[in-house]
N, C-alpha and C. Protein backbone atom coordinates (compact mmCIF):
# COMPACT_ATOMS: atom_id res chain seq x y z
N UNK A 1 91.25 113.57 85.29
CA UNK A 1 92.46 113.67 84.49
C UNK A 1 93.57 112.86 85.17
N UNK A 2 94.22 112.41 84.33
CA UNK A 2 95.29 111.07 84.88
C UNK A 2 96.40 111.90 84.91
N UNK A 3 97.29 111.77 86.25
CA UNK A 3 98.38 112.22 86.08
C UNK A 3 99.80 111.48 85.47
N UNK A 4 100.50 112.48 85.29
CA UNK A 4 102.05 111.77 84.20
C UNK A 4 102.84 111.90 85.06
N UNK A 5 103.04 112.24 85.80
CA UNK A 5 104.04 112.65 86.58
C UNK A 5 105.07 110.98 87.18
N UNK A 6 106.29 111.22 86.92
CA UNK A 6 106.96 110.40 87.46
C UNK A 6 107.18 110.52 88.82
N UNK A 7 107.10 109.34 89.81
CA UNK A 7 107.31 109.26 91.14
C UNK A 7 108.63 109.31 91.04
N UNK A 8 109.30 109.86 91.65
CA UNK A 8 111.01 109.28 92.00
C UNK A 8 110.86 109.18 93.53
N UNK A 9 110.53 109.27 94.66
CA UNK A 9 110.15 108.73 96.02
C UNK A 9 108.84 109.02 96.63
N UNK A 10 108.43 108.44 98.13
CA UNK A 10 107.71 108.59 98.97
C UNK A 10 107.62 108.25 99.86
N UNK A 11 106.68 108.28 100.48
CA UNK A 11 106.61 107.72 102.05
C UNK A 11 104.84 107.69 102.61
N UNK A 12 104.57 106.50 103.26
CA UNK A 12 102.84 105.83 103.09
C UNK A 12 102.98 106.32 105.08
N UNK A 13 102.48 107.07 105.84
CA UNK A 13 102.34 106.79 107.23
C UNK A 13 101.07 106.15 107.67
N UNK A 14 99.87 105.71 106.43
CA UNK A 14 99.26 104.31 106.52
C UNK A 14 99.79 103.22 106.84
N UNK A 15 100.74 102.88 105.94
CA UNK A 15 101.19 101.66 105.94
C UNK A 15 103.19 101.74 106.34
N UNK A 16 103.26 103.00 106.58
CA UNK A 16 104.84 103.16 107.62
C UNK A 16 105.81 102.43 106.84
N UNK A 17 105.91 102.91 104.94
CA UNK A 17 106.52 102.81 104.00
C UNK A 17 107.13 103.52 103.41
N UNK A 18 108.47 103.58 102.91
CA UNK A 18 109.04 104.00 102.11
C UNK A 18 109.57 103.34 100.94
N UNK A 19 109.15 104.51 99.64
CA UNK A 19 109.36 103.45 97.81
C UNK A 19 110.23 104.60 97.45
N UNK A 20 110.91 104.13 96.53
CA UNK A 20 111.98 104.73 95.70
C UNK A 20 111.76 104.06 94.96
N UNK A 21 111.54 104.94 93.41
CA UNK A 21 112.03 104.01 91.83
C UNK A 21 112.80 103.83 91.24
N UNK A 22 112.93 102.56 91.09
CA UNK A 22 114.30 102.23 91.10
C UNK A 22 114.85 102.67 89.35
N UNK A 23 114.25 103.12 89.12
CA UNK A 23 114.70 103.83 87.62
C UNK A 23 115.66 104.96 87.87
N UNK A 24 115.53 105.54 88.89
CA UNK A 24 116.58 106.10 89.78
C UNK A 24 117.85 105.97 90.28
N UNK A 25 118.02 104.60 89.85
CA UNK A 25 119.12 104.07 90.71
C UNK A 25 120.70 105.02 90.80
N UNK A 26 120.52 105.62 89.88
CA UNK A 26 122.02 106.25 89.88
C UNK A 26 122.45 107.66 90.32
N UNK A 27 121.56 107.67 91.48
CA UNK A 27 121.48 109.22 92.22
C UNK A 27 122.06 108.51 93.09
N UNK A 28 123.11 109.04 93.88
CA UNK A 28 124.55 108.83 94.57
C UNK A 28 123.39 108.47 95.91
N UNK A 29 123.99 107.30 97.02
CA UNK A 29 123.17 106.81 98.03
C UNK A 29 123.11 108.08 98.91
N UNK A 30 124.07 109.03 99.18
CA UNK A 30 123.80 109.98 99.89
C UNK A 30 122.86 110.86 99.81
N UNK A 31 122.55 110.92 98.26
CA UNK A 31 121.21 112.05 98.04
C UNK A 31 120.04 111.19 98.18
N UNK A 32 119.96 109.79 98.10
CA UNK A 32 118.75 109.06 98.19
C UNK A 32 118.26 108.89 99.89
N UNK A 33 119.76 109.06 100.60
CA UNK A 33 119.20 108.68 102.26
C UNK A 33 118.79 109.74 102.36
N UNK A 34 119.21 111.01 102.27
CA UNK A 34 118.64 112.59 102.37
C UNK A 34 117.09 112.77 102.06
N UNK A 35 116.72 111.78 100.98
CA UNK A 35 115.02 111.95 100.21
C UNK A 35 114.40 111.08 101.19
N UNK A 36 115.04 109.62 101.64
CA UNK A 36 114.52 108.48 102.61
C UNK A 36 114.06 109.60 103.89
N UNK A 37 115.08 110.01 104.59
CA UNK A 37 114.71 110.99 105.64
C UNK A 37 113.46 112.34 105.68
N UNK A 38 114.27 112.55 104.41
CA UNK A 38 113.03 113.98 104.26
C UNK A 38 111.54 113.41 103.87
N UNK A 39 111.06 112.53 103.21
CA UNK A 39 109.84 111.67 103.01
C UNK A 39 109.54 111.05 104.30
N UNK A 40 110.11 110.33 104.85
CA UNK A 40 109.57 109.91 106.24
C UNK A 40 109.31 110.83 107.26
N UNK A 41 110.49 111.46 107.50
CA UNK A 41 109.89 112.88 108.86
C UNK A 41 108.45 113.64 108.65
N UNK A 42 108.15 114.19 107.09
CA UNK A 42 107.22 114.48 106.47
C UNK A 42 106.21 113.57 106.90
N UNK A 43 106.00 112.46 106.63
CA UNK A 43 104.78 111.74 107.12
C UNK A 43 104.61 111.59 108.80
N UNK A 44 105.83 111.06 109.26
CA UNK A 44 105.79 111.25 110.49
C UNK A 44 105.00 112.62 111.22
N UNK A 45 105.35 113.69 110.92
CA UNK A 45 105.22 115.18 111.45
C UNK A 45 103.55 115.14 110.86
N UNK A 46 103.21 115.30 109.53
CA UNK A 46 101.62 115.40 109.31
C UNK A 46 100.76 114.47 109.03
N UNK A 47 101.65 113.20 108.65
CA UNK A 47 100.75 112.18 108.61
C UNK A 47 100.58 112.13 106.84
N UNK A 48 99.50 111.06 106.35
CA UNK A 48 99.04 110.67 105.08
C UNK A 48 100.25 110.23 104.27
N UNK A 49 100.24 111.14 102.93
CA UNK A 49 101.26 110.49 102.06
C UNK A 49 102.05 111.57 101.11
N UNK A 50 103.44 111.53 101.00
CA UNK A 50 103.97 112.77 100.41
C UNK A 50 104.64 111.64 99.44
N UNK A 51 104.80 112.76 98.41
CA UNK A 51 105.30 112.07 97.15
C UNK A 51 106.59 113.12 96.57
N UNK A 52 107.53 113.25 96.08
CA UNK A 52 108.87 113.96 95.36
C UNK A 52 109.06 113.24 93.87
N UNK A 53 108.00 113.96 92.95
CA UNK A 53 108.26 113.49 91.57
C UNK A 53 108.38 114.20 90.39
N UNK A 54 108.66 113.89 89.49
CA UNK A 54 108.80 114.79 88.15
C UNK A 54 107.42 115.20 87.02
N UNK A 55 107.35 116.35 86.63
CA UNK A 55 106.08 116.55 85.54
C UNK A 55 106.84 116.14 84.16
N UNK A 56 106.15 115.94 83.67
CA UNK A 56 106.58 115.95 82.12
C UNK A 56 107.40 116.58 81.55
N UNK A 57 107.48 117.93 81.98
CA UNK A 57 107.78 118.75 81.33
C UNK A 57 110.49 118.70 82.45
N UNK A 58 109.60 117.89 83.32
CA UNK A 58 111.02 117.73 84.19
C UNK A 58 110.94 118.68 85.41
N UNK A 59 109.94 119.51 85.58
CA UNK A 59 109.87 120.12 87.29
C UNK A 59 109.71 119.22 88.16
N UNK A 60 109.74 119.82 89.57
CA UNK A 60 109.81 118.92 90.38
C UNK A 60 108.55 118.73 90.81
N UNK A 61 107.90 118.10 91.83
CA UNK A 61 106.68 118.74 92.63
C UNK A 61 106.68 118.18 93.90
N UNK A 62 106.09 118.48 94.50
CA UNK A 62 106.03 117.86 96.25
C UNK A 62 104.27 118.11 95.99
N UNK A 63 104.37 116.53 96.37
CA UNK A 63 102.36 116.20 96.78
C UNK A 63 102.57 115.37 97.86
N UNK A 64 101.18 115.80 98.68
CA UNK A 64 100.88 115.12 99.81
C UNK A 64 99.17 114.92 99.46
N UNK A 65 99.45 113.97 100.21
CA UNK A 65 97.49 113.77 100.44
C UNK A 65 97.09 112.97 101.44
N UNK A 66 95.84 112.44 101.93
CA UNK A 66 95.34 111.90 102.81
C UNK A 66 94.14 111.19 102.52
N UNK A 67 94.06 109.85 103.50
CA UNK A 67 92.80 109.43 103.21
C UNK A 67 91.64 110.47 103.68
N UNK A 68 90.14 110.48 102.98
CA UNK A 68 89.44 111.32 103.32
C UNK A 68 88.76 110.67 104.87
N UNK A 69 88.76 110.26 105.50
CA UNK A 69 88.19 110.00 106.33
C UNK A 69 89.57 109.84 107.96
N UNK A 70 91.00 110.85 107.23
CA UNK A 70 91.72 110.61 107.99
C UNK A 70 91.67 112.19 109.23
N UNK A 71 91.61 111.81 110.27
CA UNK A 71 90.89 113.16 110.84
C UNK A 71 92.56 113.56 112.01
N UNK A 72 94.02 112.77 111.22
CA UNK A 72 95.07 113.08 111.91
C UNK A 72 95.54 114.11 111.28
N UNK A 73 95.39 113.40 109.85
CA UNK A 73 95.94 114.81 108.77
C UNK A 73 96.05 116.04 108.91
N UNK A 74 96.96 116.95 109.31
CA UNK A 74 97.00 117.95 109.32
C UNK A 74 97.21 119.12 107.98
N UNK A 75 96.20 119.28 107.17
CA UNK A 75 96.49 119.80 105.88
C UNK A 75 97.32 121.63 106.23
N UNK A 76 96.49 122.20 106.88
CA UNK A 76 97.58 122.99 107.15
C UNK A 76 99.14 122.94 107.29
N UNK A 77 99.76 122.24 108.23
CA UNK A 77 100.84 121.78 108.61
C UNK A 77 101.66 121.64 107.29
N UNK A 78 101.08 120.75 106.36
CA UNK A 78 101.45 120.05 105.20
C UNK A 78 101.88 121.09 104.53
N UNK A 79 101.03 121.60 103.94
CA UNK A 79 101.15 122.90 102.84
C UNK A 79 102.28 123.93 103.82
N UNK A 80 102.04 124.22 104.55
CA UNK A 80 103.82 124.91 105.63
C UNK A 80 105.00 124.00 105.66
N UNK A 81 105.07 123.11 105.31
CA UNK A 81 106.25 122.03 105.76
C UNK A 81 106.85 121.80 103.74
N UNK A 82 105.43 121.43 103.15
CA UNK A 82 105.80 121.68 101.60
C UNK A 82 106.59 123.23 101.45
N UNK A 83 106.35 124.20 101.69
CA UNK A 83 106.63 125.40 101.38
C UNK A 83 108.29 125.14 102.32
N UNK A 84 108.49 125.17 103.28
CA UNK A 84 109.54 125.00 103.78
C UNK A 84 110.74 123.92 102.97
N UNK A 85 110.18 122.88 102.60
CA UNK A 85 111.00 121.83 102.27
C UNK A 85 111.76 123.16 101.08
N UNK A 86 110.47 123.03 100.07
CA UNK A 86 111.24 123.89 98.95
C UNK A 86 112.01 125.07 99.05
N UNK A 87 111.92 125.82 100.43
CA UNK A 87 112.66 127.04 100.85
C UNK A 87 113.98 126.38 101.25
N UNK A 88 114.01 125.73 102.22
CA UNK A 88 115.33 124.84 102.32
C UNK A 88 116.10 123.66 101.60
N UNK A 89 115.46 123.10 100.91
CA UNK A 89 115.93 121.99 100.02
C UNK A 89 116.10 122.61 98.85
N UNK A 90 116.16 123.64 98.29
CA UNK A 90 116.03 124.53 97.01
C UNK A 90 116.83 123.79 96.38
N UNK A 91 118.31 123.73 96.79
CA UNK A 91 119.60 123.40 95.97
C UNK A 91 119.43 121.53 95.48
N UNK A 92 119.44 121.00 96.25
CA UNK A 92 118.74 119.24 96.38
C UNK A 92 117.86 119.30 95.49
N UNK A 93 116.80 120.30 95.03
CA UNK A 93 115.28 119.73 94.64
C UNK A 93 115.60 120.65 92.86
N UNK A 94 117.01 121.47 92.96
CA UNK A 94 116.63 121.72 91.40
C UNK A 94 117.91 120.67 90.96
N UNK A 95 118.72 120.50 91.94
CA UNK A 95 119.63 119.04 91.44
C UNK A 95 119.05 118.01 90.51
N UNK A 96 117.84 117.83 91.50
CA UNK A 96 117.30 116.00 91.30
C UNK A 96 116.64 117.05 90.03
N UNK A 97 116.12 117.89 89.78
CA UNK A 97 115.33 118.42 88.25
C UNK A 97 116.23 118.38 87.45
N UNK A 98 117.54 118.56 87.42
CA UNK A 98 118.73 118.51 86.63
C UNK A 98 119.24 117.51 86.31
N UNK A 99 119.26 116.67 86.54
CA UNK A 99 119.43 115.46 86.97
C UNK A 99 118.42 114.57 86.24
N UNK A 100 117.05 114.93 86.53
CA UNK A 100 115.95 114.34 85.38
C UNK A 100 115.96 114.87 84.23
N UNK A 101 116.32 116.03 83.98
CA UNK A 101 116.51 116.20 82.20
C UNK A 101 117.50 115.98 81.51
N UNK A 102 118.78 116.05 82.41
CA UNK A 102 119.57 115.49 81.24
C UNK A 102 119.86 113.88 81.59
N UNK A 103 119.51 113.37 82.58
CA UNK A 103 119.90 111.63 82.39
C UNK A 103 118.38 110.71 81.45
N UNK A 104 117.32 111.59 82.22
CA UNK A 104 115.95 111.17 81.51
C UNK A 104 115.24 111.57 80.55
N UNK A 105 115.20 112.70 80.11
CA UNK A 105 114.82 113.34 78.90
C UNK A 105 116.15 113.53 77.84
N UNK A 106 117.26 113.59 78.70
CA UNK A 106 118.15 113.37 77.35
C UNK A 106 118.53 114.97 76.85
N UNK A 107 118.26 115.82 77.61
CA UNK A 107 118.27 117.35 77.61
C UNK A 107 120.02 117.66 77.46
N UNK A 108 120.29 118.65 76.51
CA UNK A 108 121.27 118.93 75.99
C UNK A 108 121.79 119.70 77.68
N UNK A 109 122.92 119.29 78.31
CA UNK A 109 123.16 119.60 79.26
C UNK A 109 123.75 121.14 78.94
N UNK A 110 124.62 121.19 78.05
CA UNK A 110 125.62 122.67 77.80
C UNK A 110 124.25 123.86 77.89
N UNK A 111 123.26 123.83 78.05
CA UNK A 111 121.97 125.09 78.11
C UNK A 111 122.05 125.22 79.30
N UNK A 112 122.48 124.20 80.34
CA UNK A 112 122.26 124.39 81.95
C UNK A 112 123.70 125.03 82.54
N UNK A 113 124.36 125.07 81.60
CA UNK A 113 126.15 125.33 82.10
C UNK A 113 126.85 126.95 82.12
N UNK A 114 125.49 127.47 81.24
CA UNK A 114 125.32 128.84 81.06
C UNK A 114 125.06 129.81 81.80
């Protein structure tokens, strides 16, 4: 099954990269260096590849993965550091969801003001 999910950042500690889409562009540079940092430390700390993107539906998600033959990967670690991000980034991560429905889906903002 193919996923839909829009990327809005990541970070490769294969290839010691960071992408942002630039369809994005109009999330203030301060919240984008905040995602630059939090995507890189993330790879740095477990390694492979973490992703911060949108479902269809406009949730957020945090994915990581690894090559299979990568024996640095710490999948434990990952899944604790995912759970953490979202315990501490709570406010940041339903922003950027807010943020994708009403600039990208076009979502009647006055339902969120309630």
């Amino acid at each position: 099954m193919e996923s839909r999910n829009t990327v809005l950042c990541g970070a490769n500690a294969y290839e010691q990269k960071y992408y942002f889409n630039e369809q994005f562009k109009g999330i203030p540079e301060s919240i984008k260096d905040e995602l630059h940092i939090l995507c890189v430390l993330f790879t740095e700390e477990v390694g492979g590849v973490f992703l911060i993107a949108f479902e269809e539906d406009g949730s957020i998600v945090l994915e990581t993965n690894a090559d299979d033959d990568d024996i640095t990967y710490d999948e434990v670690s990952s899944g604790l550091l995912v759970s953490e991000i979202r315990r501490q980034r709570q406010e940041l991560l339903e922003s950027l969801q807010l943020y994708y429905k009403v600039f990208v889906m076009k979502e009647d903002i006055s339902e969120y003001l309630s």
